[in-house]
N, C-alpha and C. Protein backbone atom coordinates (compact mmCIF):
# COMPACT_ATOMS: atom_id res chain seq x y z
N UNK A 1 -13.43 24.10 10.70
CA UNK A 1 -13.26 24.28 9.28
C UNK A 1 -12.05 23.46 8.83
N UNK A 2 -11.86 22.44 7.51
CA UNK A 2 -10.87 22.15 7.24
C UNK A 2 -11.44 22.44 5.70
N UNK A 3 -9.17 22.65 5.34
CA UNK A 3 -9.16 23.46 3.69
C UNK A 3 -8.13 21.94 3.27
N UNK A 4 -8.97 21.84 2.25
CA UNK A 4 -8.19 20.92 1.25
C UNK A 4 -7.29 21.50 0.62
N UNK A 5 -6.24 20.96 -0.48
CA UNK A 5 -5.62 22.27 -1.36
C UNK A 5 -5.56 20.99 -2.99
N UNK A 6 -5.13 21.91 -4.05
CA UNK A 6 -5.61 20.75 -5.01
C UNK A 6 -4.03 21.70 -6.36
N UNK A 7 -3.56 20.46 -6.33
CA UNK A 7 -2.16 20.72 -7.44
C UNK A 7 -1.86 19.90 -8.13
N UNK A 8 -1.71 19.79 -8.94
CA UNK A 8 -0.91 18.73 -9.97
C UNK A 8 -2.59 17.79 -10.20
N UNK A 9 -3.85 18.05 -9.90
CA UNK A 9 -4.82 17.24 -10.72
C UNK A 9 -4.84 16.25 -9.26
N UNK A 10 -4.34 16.24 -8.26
CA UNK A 10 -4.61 16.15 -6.86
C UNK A 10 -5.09 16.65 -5.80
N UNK A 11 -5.83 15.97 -5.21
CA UNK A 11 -5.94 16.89 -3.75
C UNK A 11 -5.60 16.01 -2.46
N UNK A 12 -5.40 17.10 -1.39
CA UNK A 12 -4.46 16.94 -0.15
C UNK A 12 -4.75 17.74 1.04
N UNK A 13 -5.13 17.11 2.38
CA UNK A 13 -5.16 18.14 3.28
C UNK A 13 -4.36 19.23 3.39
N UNK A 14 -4.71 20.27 3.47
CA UNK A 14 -4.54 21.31 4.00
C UNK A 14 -3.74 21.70 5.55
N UNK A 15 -5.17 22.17 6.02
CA UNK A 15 -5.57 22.42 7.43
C UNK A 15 -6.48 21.55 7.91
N UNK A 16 -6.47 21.01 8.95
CA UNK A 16 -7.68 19.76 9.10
C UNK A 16 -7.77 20.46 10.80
N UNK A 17 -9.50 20.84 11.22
CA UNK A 17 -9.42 21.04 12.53
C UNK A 17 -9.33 20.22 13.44
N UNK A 18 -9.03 19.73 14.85
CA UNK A 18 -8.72 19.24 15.25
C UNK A 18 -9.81 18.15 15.84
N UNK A 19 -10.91 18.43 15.56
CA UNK A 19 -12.31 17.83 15.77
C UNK A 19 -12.90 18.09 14.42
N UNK A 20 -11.89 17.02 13.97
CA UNK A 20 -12.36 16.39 12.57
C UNK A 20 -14.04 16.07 12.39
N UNK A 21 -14.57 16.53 11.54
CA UNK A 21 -15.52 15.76 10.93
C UNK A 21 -16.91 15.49 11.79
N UNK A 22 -16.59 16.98 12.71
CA UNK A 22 -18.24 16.51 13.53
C UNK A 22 -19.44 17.16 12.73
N UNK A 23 -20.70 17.20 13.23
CA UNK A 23 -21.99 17.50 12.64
C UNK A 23 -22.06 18.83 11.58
N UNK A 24 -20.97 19.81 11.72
CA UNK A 24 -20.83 21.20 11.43
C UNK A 24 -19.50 21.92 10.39
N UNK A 25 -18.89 20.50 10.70
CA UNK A 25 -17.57 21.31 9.63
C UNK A 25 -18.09 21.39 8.66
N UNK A 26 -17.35 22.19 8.33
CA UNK A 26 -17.26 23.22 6.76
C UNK A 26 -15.75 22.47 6.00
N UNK A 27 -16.22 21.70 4.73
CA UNK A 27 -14.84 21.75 4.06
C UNK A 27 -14.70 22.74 2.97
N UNK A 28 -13.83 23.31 2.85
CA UNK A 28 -13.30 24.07 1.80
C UNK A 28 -12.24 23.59 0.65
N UNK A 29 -11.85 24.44 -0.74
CA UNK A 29 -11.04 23.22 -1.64
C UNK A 29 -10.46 24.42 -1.79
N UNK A 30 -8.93 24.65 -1.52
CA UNK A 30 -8.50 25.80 -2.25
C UNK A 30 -7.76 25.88 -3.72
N UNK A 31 -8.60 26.67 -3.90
CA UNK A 31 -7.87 26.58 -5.82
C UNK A 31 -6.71 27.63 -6.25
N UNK A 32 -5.72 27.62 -6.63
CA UNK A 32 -4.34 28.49 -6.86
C UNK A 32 -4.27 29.33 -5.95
N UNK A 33 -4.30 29.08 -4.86
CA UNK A 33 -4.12 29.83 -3.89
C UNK A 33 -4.81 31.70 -3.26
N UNK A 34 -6.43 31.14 -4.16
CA UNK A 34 -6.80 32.63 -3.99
C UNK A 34 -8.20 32.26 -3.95
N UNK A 35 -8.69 31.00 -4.55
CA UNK A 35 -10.15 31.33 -4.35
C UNK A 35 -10.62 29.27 -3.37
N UNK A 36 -11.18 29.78 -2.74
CA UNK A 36 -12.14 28.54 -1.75
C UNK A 36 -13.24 28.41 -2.59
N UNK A 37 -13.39 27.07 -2.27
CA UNK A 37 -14.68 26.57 -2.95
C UNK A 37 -15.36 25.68 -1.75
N UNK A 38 -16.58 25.18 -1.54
CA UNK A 38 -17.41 24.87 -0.51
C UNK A 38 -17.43 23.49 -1.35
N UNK A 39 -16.81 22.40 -0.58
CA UNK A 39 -16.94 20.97 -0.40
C UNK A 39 -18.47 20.61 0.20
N UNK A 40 -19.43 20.18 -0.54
CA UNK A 40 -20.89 20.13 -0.41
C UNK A 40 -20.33 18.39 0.28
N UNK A 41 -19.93 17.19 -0.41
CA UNK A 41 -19.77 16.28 -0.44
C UNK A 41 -18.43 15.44 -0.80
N UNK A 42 -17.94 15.23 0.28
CA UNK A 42 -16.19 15.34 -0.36
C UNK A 42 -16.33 13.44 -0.62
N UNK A 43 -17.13 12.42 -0.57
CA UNK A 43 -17.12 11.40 -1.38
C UNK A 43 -17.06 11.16 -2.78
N UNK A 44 -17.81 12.50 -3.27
CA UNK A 44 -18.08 12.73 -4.79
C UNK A 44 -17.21 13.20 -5.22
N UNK A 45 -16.48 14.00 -4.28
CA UNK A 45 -15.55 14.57 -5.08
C UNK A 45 -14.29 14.00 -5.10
N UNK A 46 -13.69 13.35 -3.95
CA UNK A 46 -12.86 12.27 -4.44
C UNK A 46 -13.04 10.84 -4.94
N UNK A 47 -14.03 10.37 -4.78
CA UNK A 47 -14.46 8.88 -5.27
C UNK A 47 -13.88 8.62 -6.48
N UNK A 48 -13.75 9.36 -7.24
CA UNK A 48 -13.74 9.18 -8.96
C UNK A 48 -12.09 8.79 -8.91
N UNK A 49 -11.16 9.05 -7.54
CA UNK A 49 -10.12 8.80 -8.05
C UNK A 49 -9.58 7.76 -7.30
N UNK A 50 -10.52 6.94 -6.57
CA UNK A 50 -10.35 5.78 -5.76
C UNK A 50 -10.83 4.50 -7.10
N UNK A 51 -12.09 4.86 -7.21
CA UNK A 51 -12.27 3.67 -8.23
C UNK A 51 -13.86 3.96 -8.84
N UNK A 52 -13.71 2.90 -10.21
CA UNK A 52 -14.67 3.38 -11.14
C UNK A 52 -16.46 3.34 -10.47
N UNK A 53 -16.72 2.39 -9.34
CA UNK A 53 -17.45 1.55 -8.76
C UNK A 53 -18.39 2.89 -8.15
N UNK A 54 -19.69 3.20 -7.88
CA UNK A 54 -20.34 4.62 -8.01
C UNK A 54 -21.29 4.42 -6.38
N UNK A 55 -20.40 3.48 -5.49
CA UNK A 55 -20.98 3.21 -4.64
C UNK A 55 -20.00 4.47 -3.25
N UNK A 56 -20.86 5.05 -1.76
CA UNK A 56 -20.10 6.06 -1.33
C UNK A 56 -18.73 5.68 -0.67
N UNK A 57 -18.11 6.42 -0.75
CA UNK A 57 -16.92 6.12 -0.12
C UNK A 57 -16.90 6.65 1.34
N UNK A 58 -16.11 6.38 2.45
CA UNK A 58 -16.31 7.28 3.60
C UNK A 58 -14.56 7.50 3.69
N UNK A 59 -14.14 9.08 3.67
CA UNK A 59 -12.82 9.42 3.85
C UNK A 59 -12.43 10.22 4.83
N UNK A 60 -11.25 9.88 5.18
CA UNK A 60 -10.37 10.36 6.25
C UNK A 60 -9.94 11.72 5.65
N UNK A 61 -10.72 12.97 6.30
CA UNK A 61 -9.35 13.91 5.79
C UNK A 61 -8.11 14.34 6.80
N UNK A 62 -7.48 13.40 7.34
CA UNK A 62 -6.07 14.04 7.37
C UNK A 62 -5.33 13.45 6.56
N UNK A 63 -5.88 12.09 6.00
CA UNK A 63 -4.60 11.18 5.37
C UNK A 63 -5.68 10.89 3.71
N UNK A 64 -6.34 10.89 3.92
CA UNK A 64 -7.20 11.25 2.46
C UNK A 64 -7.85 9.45 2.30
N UNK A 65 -7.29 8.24 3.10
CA UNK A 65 -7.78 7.20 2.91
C UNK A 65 -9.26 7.28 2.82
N UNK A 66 -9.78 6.08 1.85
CA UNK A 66 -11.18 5.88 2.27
C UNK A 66 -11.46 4.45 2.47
N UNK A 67 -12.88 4.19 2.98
CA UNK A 67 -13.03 3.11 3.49
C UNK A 67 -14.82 3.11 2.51
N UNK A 68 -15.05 1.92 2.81
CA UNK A 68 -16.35 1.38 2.33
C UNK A 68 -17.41 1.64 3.10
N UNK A 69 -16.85 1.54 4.72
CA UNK A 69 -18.02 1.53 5.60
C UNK A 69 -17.69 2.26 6.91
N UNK A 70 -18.82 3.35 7.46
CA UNK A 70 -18.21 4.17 8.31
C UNK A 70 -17.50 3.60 9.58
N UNK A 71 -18.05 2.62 10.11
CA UNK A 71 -17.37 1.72 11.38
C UNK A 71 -15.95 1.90 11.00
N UNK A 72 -15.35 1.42 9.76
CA UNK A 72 -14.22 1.43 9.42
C UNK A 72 -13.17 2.33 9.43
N UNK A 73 -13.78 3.61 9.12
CA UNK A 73 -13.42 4.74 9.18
C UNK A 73 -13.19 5.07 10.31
N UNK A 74 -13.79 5.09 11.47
CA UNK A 74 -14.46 5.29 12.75
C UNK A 74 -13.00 4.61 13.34
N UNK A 75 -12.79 3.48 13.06
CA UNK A 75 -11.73 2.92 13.78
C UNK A 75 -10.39 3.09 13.17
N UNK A 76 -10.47 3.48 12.23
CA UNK A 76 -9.12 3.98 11.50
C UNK A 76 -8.77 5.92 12.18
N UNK A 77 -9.53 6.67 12.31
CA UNK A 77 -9.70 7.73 13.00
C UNK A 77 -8.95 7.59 14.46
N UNK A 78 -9.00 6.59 14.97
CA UNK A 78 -8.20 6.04 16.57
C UNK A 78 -6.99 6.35 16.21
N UNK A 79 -6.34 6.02 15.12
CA UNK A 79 -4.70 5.50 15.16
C UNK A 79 -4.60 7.36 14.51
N UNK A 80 -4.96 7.24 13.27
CA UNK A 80 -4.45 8.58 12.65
C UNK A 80 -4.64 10.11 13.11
N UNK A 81 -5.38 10.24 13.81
CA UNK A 81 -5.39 11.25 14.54
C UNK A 81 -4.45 11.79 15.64
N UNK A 82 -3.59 10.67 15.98
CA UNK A 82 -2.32 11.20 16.47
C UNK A 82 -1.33 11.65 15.85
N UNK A 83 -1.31 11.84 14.44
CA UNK A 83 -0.34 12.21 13.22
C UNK A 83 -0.71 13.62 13.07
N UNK A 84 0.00 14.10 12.33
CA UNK A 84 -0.27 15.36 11.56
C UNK A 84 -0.97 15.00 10.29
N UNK A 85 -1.38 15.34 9.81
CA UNK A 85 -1.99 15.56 8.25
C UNK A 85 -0.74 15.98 7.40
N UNK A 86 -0.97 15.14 6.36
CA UNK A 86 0.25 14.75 5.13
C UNK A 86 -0.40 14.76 3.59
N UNK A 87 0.77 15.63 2.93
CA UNK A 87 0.34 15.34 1.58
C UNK A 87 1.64 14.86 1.19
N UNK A 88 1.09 13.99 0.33
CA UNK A 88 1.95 13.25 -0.11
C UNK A 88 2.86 13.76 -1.34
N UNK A 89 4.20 13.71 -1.36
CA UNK A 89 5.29 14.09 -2.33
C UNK A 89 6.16 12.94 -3.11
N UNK A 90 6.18 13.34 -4.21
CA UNK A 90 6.92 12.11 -4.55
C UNK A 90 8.16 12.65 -5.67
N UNK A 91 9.23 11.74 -5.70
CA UNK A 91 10.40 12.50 -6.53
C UNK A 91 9.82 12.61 -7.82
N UNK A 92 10.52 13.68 -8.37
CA UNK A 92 10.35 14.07 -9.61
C UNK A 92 10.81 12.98 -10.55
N UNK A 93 10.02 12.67 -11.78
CA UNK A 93 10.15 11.79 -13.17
C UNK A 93 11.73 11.85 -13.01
N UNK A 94 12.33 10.51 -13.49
CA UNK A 94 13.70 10.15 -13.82
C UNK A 94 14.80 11.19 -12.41
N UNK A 95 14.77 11.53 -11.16
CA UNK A 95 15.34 11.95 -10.15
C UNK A 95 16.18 11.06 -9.68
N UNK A 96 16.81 10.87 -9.42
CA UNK A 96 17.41 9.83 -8.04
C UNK A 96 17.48 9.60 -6.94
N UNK A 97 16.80 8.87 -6.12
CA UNK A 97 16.54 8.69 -4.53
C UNK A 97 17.15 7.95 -3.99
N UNK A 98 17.99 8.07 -2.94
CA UNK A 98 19.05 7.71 -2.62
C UNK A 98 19.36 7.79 -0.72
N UNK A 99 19.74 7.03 -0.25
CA UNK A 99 19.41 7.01 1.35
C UNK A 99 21.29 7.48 1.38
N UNK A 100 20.89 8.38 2.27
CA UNK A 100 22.58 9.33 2.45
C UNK A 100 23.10 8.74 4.23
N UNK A 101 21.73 8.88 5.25
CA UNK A 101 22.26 9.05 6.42
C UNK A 101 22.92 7.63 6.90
N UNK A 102 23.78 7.14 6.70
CA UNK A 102 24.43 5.92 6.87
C UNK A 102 24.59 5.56 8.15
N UNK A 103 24.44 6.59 8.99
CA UNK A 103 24.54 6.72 10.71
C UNK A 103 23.42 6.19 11.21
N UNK A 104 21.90 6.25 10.61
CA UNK A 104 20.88 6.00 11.17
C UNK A 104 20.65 4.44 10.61
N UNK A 105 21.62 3.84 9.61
CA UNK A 105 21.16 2.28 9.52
C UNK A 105 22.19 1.28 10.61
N UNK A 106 21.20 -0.07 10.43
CA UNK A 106 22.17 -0.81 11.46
C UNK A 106 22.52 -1.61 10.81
N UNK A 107 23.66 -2.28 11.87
CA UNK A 107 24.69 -3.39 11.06
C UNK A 107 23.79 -4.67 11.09
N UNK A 108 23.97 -5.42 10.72
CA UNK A 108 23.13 -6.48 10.84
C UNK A 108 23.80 -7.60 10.23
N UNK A 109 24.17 -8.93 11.15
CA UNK A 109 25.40 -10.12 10.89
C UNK A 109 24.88 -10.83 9.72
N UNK A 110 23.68 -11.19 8.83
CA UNK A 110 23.33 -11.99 8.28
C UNK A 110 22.03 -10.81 7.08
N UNK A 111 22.29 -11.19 5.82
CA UNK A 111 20.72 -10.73 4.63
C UNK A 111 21.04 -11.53 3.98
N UNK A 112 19.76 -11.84 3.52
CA UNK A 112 19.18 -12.66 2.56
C UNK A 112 18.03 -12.14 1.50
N UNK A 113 18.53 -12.35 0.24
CA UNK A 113 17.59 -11.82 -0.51
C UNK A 113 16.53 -13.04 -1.29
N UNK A 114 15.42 -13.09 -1.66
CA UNK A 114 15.08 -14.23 -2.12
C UNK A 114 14.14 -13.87 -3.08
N UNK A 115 13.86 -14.46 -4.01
CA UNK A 115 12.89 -14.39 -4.64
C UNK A 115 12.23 -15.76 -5.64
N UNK A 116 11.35 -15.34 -5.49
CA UNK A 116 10.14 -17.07 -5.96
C UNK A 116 9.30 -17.18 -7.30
N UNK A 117 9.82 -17.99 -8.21
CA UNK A 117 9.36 -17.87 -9.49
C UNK A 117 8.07 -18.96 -9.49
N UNK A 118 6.80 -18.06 -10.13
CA UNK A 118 5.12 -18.66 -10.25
C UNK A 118 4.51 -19.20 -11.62
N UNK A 119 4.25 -20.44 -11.53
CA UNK A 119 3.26 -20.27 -12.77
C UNK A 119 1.98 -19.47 -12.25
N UNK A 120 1.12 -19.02 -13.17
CA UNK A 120 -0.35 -18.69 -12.89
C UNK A 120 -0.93 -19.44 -13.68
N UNK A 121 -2.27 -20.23 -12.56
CA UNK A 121 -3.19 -21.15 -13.17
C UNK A 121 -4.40 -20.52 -13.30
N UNK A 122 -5.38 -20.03 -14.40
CA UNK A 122 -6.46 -19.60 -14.35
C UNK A 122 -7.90 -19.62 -13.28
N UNK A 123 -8.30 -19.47 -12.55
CA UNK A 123 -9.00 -19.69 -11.34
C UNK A 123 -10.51 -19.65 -11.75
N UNK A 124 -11.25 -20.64 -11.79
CA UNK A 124 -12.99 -20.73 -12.54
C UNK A 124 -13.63 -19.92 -11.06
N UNK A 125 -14.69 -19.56 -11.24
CA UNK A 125 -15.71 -18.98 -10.50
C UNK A 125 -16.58 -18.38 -10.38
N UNK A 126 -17.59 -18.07 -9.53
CA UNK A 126 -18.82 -17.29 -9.94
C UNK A 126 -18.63 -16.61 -11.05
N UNK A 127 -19.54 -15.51 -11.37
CA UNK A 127 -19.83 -13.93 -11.86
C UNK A 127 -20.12 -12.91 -10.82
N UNK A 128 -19.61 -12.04 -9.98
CA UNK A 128 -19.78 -11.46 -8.77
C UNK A 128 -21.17 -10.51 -9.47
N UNK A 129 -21.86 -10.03 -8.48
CA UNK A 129 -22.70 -8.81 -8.86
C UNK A 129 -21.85 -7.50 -8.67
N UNK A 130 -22.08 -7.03 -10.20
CA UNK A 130 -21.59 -5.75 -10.39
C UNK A 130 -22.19 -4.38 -9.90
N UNK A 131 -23.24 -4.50 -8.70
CA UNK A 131 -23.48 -3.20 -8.53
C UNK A 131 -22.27 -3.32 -7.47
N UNK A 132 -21.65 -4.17 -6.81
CA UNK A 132 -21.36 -4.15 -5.12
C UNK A 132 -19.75 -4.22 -6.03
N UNK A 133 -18.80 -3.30 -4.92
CA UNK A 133 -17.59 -3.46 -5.29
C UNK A 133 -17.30 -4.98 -4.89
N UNK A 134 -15.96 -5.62 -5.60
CA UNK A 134 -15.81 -6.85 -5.51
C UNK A 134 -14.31 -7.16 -5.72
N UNK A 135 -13.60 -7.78 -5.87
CA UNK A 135 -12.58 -8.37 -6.42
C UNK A 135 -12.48 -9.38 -6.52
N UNK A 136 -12.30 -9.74 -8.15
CA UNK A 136 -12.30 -11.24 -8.70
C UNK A 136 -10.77 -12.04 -9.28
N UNK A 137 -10.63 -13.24 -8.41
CA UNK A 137 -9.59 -13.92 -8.56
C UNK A 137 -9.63 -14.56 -10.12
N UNK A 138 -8.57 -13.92 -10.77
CA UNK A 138 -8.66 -14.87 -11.65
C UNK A 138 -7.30 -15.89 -12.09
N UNK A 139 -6.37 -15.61 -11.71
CA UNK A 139 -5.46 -16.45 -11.94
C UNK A 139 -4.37 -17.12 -10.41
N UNK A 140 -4.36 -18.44 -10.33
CA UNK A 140 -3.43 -18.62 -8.78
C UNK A 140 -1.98 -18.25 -9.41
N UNK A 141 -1.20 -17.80 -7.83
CA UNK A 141 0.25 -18.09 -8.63
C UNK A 141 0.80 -18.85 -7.65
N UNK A 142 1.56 -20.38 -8.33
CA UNK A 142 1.87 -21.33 -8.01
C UNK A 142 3.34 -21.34 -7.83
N UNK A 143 3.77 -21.70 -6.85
CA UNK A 143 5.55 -21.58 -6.90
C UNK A 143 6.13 -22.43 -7.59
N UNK A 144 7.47 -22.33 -8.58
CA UNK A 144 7.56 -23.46 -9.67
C UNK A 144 9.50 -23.25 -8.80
N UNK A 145 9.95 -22.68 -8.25
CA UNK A 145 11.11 -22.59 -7.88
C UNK A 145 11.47 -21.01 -7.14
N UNK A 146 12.60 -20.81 -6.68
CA UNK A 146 13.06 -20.10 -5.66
C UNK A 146 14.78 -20.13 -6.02
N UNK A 147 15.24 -18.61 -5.99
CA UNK A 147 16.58 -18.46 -5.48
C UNK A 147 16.91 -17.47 -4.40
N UNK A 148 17.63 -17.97 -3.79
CA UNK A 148 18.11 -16.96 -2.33
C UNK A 148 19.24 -16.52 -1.98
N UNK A 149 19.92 -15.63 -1.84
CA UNK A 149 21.46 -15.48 -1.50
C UNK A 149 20.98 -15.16 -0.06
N UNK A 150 22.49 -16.06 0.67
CA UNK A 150 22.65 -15.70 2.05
C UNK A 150 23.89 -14.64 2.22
N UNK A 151 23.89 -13.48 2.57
CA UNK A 151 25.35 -12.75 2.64
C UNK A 151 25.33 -12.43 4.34
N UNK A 152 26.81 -13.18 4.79
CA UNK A 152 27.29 -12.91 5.73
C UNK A 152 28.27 -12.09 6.32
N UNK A 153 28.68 -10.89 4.91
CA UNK A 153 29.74 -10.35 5.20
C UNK A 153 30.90 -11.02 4.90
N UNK A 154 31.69 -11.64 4.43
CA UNK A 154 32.16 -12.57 4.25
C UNK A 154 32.32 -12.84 3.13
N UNK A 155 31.03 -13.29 2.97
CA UNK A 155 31.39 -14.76 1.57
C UNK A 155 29.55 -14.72 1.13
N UNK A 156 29.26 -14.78 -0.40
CA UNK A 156 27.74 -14.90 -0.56
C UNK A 156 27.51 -16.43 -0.55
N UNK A 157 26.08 -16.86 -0.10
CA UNK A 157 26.68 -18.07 -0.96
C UNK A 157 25.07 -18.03 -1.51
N UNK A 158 24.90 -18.45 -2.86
CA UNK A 158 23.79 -18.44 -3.67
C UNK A 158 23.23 -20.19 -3.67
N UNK A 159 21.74 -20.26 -3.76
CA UNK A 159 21.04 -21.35 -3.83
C UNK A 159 19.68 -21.35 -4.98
N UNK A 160 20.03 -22.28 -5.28
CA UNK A 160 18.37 -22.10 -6.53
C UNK A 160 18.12 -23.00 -6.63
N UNK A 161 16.87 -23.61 -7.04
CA UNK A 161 15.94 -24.76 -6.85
C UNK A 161 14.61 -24.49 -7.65
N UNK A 162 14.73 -25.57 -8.68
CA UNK A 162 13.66 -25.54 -9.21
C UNK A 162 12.67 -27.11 -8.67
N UNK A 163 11.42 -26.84 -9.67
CA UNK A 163 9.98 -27.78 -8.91
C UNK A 163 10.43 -29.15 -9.55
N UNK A 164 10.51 -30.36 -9.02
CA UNK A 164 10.95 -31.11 -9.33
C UNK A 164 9.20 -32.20 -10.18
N UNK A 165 8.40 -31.94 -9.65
CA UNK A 165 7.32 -32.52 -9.79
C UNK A 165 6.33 -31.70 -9.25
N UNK A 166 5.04 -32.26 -10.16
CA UNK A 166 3.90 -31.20 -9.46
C UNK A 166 3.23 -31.48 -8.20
N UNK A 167 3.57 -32.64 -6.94
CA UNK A 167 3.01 -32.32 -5.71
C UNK A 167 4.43 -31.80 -5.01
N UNK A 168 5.11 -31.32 -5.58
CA UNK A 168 6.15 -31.05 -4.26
C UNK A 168 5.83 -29.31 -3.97
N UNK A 169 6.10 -29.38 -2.60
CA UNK A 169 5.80 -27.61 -1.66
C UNK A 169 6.66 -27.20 -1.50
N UNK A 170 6.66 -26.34 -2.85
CA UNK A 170 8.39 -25.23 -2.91
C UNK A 170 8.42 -24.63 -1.54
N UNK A 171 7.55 -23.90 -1.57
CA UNK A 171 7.45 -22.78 -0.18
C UNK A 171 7.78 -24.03 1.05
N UNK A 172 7.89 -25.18 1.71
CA UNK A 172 8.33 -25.95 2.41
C UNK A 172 9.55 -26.21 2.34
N UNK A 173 10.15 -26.43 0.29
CA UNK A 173 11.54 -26.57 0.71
C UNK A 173 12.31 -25.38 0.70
N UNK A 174 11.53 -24.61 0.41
CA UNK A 174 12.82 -22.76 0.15
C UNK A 174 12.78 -22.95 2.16
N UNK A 175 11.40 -23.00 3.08
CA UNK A 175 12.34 -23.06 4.62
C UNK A 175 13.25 -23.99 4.97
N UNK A 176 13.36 -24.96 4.19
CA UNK A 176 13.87 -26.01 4.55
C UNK A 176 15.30 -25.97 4.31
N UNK A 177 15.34 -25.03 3.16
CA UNK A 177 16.95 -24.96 2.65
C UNK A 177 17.29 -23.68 2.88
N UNK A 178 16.93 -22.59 3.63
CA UNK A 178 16.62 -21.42 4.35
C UNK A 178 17.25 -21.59 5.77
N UNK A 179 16.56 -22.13 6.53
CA UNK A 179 17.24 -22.34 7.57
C UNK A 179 18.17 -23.56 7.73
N UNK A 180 18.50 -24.21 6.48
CA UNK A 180 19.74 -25.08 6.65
C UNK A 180 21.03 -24.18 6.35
N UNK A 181 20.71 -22.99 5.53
CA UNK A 181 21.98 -22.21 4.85
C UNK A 181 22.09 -20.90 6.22
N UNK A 182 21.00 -21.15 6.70
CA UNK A 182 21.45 -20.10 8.55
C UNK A 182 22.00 -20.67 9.35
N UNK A 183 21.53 -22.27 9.51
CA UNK A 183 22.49 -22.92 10.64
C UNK A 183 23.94 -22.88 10.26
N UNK A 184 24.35 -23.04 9.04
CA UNK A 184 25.44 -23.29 8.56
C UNK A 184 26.48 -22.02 8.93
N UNK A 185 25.64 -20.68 9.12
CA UNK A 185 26.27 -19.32 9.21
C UNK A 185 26.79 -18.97 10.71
């Protein structure tokens, strides 16, 4: 038998038995903590909050993922089944989250932060068929420049670079001037 539980307009494992999902389980949905309801089809009943697309889903209940196709599932079941079953929590609206244990991070001689500025070029292509889920590319994003700080503890030292012309390969020169500003460290 496994019990779902359902709060905030969510649902979340429960109890999950330990021989998940053979020929005979029973899922249950518990509602405010007093009445079970009989999970006939738990695709239908979560699908609607994966995506609009009315094709079945196949889901994991310890971790609530779903997959498209049971093989998938099947092999995702290998790894997660050594976990416990998790519902997921998240801080409260406007809270502050904040990492306290300073003991459990490491020192580390060299960070670098970087980040890469894109045009997006519109991308032409088929019309996919809309019964089959799909995802359609519609815009590339092209690197037009890059800035990076190297901090060594020490001293920052900042680099930025914009596209000088349209065949040059930002992403070639951000390594290029990447690992010239590491050798230097």
């Amino acid at each position: 038998m496994n019990v779902l539980g359902y709060e905030d307009k969510k649902i979340f494992p429960l109890c999950i038995s330990e021989m998940a999902e053979r020929e005979h389980d029973v899922n249950l949905l518990l509602l405010e903590d007093k009445h079970f309801v009989l999970i006939n089809d738990l695709s239908r009943l979560l699908s609607h909050q994966m995506s609009s697309h009315k094709e079945k889903r196949f889901f994991c209940l310890r971790c609530l993922n779903s997959f498209t196709k049971k093989e998938v599932l099947d092999k995702h079941k290998e790894s997660c089944e050594k976990h416990d079953c998790v519902k997921l929590r998240m801080p409260e609206k406007g809270s502050i989250f904040e990492f306290k244990n300073l003991k459990h991070s490491m020192h580390v001689p060299i960070v670098v932060y970087a980040d890469f500025e894109c045009l997006t070029k519109p991308i032409e292509s088929c019309k996919p068929i809309s019964e089959h889920s799909y995802t359609e590319q519609q815009q590339k994003h092209e690197p037009s420049g890059f800035c990076f700080n190297v901090c060594d503890g020490k001293k920052l030292k900042l680099v930025l670079y914009t596209k000088k012309s349209t065949n040059e390969n930002v992403g070639e020169i951000f390594c290029k001037h990447l690992k010239n500003e590491i050798d230097k460290v």
